[in-house]
N, C-alpha and C. Protein backbone atom coordinates (compact mmCIF):
# COMPACT_ATOMS: atom_id res chain seq x y z
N UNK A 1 101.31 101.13 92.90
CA UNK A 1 100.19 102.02 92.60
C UNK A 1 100.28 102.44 91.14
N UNK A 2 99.60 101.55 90.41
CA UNK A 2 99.23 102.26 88.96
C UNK A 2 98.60 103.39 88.69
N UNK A 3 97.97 104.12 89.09
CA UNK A 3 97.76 105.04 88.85
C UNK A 3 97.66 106.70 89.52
N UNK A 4 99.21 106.74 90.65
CA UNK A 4 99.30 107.50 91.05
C UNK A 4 101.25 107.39 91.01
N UNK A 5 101.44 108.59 91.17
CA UNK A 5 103.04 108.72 91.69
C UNK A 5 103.48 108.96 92.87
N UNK A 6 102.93 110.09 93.16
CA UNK A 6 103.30 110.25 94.48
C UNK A 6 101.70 111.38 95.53
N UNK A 7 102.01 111.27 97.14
CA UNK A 7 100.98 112.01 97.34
C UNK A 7 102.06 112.62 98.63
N UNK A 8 101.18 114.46 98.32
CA UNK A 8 101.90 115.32 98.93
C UNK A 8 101.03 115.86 99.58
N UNK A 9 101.08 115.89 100.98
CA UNK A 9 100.45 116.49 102.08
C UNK A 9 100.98 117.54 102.28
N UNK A 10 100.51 118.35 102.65
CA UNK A 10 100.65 120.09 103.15
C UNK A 10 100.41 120.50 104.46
N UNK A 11 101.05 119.92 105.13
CA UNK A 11 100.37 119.91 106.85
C UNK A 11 100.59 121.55 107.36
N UNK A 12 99.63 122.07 107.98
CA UNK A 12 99.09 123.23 109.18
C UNK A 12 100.06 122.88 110.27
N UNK A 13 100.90 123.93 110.61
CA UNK A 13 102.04 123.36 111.90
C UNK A 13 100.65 123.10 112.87
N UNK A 14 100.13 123.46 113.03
CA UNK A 14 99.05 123.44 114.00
C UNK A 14 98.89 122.19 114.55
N UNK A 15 98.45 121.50 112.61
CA UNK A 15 98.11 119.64 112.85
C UNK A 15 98.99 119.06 112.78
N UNK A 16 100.57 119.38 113.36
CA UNK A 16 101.73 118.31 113.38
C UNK A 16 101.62 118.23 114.85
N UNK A 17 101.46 118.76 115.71
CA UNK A 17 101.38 119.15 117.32
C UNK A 17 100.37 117.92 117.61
N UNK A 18 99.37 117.89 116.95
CA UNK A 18 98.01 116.94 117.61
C UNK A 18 98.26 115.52 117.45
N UNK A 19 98.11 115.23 118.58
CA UNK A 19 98.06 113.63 118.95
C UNK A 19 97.19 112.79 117.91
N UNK A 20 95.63 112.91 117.73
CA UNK A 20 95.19 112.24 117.06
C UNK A 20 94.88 113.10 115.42
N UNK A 21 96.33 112.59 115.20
CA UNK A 21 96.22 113.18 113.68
C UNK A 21 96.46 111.45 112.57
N UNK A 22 95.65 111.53 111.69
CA UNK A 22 95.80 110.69 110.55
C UNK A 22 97.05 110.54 109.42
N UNK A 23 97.82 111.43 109.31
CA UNK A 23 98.74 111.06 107.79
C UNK A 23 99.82 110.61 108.64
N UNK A 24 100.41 110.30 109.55
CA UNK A 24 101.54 109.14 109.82
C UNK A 24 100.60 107.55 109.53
N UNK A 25 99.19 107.45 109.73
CA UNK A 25 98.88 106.10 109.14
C UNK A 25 99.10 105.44 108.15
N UNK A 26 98.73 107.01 107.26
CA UNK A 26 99.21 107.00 106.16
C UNK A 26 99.78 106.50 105.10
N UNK A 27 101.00 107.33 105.83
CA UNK A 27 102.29 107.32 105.37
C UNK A 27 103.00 105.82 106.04
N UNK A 28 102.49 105.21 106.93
CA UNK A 28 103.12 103.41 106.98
C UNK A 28 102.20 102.60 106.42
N UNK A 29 101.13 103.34 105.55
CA UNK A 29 100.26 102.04 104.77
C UNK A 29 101.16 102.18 103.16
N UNK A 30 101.60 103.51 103.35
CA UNK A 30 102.00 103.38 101.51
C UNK A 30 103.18 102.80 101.26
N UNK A 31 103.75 102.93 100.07
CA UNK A 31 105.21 101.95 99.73
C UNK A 31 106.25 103.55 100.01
N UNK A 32 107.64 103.08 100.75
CA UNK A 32 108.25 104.26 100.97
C UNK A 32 108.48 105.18 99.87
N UNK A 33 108.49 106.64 100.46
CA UNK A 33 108.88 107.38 99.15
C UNK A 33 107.21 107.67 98.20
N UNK A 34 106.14 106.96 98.59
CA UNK A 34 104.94 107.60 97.97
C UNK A 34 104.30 108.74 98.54
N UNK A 35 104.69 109.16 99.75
CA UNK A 35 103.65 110.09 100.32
C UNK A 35 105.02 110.94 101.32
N UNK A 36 104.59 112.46 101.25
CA UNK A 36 105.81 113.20 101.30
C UNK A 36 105.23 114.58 101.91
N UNK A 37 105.41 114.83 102.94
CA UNK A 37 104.86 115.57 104.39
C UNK A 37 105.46 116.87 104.46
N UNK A 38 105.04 117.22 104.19
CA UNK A 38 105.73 119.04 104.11
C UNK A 38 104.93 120.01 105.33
N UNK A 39 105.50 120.56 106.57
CA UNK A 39 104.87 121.31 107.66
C UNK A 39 104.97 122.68 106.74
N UNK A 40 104.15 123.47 106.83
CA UNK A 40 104.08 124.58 106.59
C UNK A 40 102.77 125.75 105.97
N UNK A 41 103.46 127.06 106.27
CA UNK A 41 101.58 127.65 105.92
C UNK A 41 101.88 128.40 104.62
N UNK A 42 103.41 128.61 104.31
CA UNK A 42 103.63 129.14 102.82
C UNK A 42 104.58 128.55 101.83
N UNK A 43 104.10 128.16 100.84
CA UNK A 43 105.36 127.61 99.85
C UNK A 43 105.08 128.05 99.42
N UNK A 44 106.71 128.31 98.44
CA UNK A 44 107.48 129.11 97.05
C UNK A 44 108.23 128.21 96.52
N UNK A 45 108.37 128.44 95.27
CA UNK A 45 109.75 128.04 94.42
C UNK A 45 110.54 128.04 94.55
N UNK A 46 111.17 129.31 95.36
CA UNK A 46 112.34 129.07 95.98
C UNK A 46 112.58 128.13 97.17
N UNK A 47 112.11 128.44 98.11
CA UNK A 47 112.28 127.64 99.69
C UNK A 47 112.01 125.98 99.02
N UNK A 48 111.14 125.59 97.93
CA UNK A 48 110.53 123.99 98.14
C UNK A 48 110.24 123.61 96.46
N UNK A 49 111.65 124.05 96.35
CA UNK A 49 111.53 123.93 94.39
C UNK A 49 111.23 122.15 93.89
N UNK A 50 110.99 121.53 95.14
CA UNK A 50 110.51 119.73 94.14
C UNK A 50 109.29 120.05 94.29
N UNK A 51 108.50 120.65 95.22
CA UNK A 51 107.11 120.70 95.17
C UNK A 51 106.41 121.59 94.39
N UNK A 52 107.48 122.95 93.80
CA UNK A 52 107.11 123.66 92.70
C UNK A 52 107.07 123.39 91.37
N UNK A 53 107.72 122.09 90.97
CA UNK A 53 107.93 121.72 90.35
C UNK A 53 106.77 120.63 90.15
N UNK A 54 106.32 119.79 91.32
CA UNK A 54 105.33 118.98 90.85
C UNK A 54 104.47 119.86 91.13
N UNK A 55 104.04 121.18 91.38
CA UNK A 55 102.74 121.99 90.70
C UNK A 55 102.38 122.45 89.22
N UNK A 56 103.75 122.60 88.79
CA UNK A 56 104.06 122.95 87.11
C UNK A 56 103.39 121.45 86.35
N UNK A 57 103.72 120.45 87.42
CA UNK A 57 103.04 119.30 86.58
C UNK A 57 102.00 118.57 86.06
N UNK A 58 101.95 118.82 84.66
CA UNK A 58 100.31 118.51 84.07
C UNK A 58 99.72 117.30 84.67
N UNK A 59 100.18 116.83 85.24
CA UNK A 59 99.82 115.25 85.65
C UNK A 59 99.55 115.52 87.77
N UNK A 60 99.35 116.71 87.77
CA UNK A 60 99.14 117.14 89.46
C UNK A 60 98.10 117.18 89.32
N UNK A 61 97.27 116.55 90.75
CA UNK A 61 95.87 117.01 91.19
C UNK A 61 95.77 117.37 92.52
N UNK A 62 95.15 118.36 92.80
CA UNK A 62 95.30 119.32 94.23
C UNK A 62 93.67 118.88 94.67
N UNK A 63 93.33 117.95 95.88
CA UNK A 63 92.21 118.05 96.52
C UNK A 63 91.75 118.83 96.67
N UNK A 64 90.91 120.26 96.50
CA UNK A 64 90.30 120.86 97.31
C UNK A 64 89.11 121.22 96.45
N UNK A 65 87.74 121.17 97.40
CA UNK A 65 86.29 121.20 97.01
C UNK A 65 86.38 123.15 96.31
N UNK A 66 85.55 123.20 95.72
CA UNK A 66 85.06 124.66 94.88
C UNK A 66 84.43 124.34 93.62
N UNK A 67 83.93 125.72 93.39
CA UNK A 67 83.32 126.08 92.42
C UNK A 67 84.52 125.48 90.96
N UNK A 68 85.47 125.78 90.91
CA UNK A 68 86.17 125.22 89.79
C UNK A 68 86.92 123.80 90.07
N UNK A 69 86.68 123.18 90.41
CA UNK A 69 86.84 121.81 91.13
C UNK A 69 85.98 120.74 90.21
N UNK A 70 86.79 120.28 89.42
CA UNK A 70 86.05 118.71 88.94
C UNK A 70 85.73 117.15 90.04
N UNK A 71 85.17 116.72 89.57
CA UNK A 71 85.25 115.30 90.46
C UNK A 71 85.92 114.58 89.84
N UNK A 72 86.63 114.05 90.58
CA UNK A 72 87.61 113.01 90.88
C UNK A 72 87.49 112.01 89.51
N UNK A 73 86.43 110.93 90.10
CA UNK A 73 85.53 110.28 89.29
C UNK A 73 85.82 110.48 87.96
N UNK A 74 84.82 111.56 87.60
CA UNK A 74 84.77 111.99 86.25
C UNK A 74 85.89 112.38 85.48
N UNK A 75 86.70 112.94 86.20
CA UNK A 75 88.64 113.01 85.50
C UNK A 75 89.04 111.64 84.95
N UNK A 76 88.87 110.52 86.03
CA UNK A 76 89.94 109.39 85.50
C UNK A 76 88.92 108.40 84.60
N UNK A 77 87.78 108.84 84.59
CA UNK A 77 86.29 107.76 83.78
C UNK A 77 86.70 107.34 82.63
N UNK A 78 87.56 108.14 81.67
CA UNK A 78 87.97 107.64 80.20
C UNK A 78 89.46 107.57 80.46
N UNK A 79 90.05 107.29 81.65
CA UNK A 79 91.80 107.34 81.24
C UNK A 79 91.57 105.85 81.58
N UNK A 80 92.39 105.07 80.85
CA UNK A 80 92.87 103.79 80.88
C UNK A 80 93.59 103.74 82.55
N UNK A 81 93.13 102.90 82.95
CA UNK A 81 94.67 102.19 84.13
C UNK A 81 95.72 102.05 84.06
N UNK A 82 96.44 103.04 84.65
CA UNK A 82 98.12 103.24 84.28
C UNK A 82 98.79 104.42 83.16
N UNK A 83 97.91 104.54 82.06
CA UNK A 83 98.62 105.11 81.21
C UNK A 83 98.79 106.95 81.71
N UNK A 84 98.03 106.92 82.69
CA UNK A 84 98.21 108.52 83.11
C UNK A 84 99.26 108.32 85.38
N UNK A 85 100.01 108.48 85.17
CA UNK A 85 100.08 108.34 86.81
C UNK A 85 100.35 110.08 86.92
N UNK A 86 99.36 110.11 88.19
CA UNK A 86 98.95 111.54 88.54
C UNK A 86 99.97 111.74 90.13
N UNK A 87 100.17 112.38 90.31
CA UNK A 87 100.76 113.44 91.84
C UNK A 87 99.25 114.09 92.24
N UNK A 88 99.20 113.74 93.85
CA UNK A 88 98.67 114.07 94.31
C UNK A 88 98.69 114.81 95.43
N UNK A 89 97.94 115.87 95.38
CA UNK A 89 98.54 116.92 96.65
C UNK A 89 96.98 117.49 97.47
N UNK A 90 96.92 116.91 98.74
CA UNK A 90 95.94 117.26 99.76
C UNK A 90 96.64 118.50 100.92
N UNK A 91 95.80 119.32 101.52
CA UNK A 91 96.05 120.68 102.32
C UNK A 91 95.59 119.42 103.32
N UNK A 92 96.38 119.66 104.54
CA UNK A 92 96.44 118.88 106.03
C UNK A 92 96.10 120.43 106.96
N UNK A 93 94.75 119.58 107.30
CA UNK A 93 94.41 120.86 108.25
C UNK A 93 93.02 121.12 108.91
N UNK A 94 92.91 121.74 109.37
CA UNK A 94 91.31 122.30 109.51
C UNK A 94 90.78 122.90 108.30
N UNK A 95 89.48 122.94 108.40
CA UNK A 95 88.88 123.76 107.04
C UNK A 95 89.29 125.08 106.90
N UNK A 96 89.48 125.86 108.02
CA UNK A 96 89.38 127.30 107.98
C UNK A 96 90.86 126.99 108.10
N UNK A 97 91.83 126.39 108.50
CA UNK A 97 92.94 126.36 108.29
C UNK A 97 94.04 125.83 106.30
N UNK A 98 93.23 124.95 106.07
CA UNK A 98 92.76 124.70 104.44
C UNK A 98 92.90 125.99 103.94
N UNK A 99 91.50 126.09 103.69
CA UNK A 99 90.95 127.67 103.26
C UNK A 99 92.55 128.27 102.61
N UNK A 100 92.59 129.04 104.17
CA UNK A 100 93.47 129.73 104.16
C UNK A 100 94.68 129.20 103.46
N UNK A 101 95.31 128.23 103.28
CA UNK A 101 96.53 128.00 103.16
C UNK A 101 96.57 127.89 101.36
N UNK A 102 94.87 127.61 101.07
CA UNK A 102 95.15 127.27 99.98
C UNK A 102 94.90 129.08 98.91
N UNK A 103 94.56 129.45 99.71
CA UNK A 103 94.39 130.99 99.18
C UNK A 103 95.35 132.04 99.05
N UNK A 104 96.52 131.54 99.91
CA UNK A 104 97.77 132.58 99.96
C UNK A 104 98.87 131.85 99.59
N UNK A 105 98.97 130.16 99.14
CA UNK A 105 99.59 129.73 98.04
C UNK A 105 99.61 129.86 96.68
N UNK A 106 100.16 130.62 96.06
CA UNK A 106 99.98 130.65 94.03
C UNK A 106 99.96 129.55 94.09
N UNK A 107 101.37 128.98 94.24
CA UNK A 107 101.46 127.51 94.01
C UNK A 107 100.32 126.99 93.61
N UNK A 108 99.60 126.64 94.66
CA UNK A 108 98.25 125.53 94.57
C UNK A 108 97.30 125.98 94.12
N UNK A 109 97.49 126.58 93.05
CA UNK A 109 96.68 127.31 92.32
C UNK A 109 96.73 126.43 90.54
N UNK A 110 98.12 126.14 90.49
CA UNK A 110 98.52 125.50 89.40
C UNK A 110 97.87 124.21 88.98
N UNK A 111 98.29 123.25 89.61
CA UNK A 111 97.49 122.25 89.73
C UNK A 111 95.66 121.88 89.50
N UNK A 112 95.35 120.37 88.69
CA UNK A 112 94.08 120.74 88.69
C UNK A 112 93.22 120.75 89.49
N UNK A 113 92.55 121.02 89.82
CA UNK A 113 91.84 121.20 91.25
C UNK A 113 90.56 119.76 91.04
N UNK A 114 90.51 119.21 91.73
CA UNK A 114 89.52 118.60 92.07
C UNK A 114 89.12 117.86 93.58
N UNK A 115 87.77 117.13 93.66
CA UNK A 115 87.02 117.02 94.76
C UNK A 115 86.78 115.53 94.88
N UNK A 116 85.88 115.34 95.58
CA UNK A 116 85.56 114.39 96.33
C UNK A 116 84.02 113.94 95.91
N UNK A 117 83.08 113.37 95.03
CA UNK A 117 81.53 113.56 94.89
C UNK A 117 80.75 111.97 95.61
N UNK A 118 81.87 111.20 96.55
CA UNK A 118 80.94 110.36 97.21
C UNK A 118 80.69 110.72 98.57
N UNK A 119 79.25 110.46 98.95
CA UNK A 119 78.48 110.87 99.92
C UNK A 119 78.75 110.04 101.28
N UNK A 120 80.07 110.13 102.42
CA UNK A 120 80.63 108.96 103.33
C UNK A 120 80.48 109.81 104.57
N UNK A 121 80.44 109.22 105.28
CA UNK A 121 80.63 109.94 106.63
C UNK A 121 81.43 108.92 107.26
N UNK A 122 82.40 110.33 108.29
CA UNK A 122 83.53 109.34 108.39
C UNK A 122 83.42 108.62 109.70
N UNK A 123 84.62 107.62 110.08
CA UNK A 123 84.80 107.03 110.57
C UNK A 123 85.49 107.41 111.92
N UNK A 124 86.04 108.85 111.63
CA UNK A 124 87.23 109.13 112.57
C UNK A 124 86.06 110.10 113.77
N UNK A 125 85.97 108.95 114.50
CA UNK A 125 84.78 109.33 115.43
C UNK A 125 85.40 109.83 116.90
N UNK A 126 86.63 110.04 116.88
CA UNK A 126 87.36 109.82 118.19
C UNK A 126 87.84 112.04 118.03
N UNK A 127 87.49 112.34 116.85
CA UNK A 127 87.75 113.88 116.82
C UNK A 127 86.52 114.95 116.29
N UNK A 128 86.37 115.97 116.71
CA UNK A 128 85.12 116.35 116.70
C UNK A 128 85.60 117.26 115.02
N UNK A 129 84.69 116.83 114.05
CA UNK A 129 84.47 117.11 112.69
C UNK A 129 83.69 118.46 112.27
N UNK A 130 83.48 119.38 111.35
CA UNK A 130 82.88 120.25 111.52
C UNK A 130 80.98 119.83 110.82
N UNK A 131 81.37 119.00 110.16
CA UNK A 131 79.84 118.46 109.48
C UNK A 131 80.22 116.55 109.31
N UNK A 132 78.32 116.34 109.33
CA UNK A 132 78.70 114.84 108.97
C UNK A 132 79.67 114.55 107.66
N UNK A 133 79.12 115.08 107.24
CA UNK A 133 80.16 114.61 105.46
C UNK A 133 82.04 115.03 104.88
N UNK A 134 82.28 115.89 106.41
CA UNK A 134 83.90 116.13 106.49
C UNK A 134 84.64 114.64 106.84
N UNK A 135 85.85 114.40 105.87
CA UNK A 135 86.77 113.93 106.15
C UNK A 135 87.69 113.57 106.81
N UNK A 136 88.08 112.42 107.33
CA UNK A 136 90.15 113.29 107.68
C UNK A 136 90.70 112.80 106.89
N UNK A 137 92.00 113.66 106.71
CA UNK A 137 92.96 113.42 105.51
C UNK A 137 93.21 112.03 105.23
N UNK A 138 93.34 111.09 106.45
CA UNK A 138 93.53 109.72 105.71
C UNK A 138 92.27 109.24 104.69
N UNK A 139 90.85 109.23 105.43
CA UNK A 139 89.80 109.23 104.19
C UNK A 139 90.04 109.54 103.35
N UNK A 140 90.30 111.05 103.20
CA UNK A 140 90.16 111.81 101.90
C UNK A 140 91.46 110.72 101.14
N UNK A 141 92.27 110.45 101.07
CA UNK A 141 93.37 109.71 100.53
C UNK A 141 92.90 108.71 99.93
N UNK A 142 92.48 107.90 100.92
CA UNK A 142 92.12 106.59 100.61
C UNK A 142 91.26 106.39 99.67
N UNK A 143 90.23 107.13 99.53
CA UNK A 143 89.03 107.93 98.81
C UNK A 143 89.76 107.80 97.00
N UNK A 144 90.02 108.64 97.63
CA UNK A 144 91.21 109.33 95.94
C UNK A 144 92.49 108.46 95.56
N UNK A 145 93.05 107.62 96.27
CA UNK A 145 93.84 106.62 95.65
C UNK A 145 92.67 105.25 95.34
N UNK A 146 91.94 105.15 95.88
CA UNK A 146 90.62 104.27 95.28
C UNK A 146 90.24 104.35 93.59
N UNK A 147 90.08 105.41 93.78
CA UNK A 147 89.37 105.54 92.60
C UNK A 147 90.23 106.28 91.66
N UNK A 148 91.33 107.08 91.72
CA UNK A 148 92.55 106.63 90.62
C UNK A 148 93.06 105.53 90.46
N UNK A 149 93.06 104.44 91.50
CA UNK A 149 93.63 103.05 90.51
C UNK A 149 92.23 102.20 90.88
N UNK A 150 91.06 102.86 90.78
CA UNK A 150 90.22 101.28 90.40
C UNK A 150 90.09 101.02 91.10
N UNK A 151 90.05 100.85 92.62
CA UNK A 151 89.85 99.29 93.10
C UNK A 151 89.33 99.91 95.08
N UNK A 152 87.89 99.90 95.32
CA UNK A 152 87.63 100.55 96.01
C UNK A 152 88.82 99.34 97.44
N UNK A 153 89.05 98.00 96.77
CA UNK A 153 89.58 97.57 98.32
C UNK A 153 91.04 98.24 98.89
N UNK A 154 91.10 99.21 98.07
CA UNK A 154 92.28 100.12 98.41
C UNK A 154 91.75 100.99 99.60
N UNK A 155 90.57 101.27 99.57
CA UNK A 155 90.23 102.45 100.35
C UNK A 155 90.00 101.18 101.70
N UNK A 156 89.13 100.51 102.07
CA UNK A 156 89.30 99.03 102.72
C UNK A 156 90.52 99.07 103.51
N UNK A 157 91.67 99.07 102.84
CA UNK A 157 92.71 98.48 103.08
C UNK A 157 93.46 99.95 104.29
N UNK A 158 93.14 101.04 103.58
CA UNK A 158 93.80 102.19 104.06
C UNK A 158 93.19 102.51 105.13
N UNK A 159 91.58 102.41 105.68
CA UNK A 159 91.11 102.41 106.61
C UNK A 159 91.06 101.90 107.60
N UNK A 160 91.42 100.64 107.75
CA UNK A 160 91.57 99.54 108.92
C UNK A 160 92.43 100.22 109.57
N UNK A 161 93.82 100.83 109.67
CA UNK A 161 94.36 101.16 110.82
C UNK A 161 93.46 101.99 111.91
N UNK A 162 93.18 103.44 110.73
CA UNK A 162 92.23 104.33 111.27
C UNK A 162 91.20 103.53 112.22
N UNK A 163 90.46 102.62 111.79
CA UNK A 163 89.37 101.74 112.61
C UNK A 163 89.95 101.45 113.69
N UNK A 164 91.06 100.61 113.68
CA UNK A 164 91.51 99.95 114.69
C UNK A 164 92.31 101.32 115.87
N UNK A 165 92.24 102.38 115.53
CA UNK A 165 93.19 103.05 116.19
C UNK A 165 91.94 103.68 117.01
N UNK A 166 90.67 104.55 116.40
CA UNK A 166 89.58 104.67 117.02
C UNK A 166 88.69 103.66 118.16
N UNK A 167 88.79 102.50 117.48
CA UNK A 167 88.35 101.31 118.29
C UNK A 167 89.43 101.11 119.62
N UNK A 168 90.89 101.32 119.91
CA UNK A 168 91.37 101.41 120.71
C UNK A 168 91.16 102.54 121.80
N UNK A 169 91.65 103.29 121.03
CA UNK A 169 90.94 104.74 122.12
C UNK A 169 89.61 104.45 122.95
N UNK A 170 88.52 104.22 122.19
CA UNK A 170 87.32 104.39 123.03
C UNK A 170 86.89 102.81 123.80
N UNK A 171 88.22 102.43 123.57
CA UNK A 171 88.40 100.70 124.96
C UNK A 171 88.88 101.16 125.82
N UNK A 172 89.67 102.79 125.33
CA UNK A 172 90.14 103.28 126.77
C UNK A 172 90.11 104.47 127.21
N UNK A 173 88.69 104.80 127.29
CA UNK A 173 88.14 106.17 127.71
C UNK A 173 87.56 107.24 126.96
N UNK A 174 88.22 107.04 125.74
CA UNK A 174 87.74 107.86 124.89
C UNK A 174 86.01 108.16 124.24
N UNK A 175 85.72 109.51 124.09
CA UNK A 175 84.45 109.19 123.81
C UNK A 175 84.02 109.65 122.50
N UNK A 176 82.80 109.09 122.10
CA UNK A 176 82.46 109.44 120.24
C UNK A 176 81.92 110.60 120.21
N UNK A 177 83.29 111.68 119.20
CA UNK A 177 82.63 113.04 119.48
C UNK A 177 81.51 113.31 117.84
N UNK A 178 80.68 114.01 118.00
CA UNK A 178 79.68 114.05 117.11
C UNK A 178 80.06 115.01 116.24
N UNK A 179 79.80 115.30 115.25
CA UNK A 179 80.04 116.84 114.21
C UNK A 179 79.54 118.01 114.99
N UNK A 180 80.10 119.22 114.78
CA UNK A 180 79.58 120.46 115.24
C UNK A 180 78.09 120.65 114.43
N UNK A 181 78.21 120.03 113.66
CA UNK A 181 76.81 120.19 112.81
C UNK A 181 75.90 119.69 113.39
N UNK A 182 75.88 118.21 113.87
CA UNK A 182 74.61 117.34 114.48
C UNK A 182 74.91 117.66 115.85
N UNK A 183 75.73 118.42 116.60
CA UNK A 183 75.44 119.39 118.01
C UNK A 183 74.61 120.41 118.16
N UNK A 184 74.77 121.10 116.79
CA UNK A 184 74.35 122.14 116.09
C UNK A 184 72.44 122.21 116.07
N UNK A 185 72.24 121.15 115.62
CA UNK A 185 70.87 121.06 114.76
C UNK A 185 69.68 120.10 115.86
N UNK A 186 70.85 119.33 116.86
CA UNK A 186 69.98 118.79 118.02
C UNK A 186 70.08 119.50 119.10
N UNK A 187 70.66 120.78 119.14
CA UNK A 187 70.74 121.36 120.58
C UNK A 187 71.95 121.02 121.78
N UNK A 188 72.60 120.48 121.47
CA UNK A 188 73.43 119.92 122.05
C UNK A 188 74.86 120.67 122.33
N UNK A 189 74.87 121.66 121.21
CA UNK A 189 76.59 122.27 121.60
C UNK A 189 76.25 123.22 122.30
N UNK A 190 77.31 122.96 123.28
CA UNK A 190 77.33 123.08 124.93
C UNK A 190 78.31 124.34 125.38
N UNK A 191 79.13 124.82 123.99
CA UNK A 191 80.01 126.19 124.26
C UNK A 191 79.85 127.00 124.04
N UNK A 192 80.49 128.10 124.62
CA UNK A 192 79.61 129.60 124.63
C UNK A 192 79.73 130.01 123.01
N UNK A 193 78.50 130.51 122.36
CA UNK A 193 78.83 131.18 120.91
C UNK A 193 79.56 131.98 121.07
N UNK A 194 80.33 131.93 119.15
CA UNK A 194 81.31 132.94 119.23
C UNK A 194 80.77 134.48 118.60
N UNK A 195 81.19 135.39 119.27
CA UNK A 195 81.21 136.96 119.05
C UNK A 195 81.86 137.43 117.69
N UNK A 196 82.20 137.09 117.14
CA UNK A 196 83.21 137.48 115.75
C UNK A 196 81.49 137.04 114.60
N UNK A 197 81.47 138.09 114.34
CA UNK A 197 80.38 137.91 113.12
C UNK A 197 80.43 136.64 112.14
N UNK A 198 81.74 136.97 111.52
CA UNK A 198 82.10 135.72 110.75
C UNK A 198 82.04 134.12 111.18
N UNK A 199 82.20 133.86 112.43
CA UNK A 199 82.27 132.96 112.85
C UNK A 199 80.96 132.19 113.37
N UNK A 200 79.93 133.70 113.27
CA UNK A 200 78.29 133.07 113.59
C UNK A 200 77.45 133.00 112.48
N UNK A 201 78.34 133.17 111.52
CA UNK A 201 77.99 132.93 110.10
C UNK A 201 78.03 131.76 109.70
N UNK A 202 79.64 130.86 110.33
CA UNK A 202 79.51 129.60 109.87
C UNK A 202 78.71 128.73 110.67
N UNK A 203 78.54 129.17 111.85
CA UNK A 203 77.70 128.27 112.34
C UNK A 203 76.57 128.16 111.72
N UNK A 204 76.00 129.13 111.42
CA UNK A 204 74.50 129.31 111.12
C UNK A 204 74.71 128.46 110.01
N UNK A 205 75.61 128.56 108.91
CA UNK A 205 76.08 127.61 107.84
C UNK A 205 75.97 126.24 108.11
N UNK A 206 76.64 125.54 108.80
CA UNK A 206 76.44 124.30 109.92
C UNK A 206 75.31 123.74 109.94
N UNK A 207 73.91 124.39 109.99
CA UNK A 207 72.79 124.50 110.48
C UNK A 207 71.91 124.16 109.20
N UNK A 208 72.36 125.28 108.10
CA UNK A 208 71.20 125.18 106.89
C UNK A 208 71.88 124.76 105.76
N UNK A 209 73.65 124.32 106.02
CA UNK A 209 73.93 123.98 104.65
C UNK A 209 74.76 122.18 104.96
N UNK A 210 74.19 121.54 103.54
CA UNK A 210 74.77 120.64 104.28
C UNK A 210 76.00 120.16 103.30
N UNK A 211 76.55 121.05 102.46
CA UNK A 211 77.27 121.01 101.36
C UNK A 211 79.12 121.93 102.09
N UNK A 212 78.46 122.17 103.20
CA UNK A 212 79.77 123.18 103.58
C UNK A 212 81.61 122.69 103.61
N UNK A 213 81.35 121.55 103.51
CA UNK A 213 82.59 120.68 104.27
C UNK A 213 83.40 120.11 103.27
N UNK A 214 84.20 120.13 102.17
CA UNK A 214 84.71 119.01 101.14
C UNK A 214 84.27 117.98 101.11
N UNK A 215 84.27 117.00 100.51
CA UNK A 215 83.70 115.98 100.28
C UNK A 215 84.76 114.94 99.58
């Protein structure tokens, strides 16, 4: 990989528990030692000083969508191939689990922040997503090691397991769950609303925004 060093996942203990989780695909598509799995909802300098260390590093980029968030794209458009290799660090999680993790880390604060600006809907049809245009972490990867080294058949290449692992499941029972969004907007979600204000906020969000989800 020319134009990456390493990629650091931040997994939600939450999403180490779940069966159909994406970054062990991952992590047997890359070369050993590129991609480096950390469970947890708080890092410091002290407890996880290599990962504090690649936040100090000018050459870190932290996935996450916002207002101060560049695209991807547009970061590496004038760097030559190779002459910059970047660290990459994605939050493993739910959104509202994200969110959070990335808000009560300084840490991931350091790092430059950037996003995602192609328009995909994913593939990982076997888990229910919060909007069409959300990710799972293997996408989002594949996505972003694509287009730091050039060569979209990287993303190709990183997806086929994912395919083939979805395509197995639903040979054996499994069924294609839809976004909460397109449940949302056809009438279709079938569980009781939730009572917490905040939470009928995002739905309603769901509904009229279609920008809500990283990209």
């Amino acid at each position: 990989c020319r134009g990456t060093r390493r990629y650091f996942h931040l997994q939600h203990p939450a999403e180490e528990s779940r069966v159909l989780r994406t970054v062990p695909l991952l992590a047997a598509c890359l070369p050993q030692g590129k991609c480096n799995v950390i469970v947890g909802r708080r890092f410091n300098e002290e407890k996880h000083p290599e990962l504090a260390a690649v936040c100090h590093d000018s050459r870190t980029l932290i996935l996450y969508p916002g207002p101060k968030s560049q695209n991807l794209e547009d970061l590496v458009q004038y760097q030559e191939v190779g002459t910059v290799k970047h660290n990459v660090i994605i939050i493993d999680g739910t959104w509202s689990q994200a969110k959070n993790m990335f808000l009560k880390n300084s840490l991931f604060h350091l790092p430059k922040q950037v996003q995602l600006n192609r328009t995909l809907s994913s593939q990982y049809v076997i888990r229910t997503q919060p909007s069409n245009i959300c990710l799972s972490t293997l996408e989002c990867a594949a996505v972003a090691l694509s287009i730091l080294e050039r060569n979209d058949e990287i993303q190709e290449v990183l997806l086929r397991p994912l395919k083939a692992l979805c395509s197995f499941q639903l040979q054996h029972g499994a069924q294609i769950h839809h976004s909460k969004e397109h449940l949302l907007r056809n009438g279709m979600y079938d569980k009781p609303m939730p009572k917490n204000k905040r939470k009928i906020k995002r739905m309603e969000k769901l509904i009229t925004d279609h920008n809500i989800c990283p990209r």
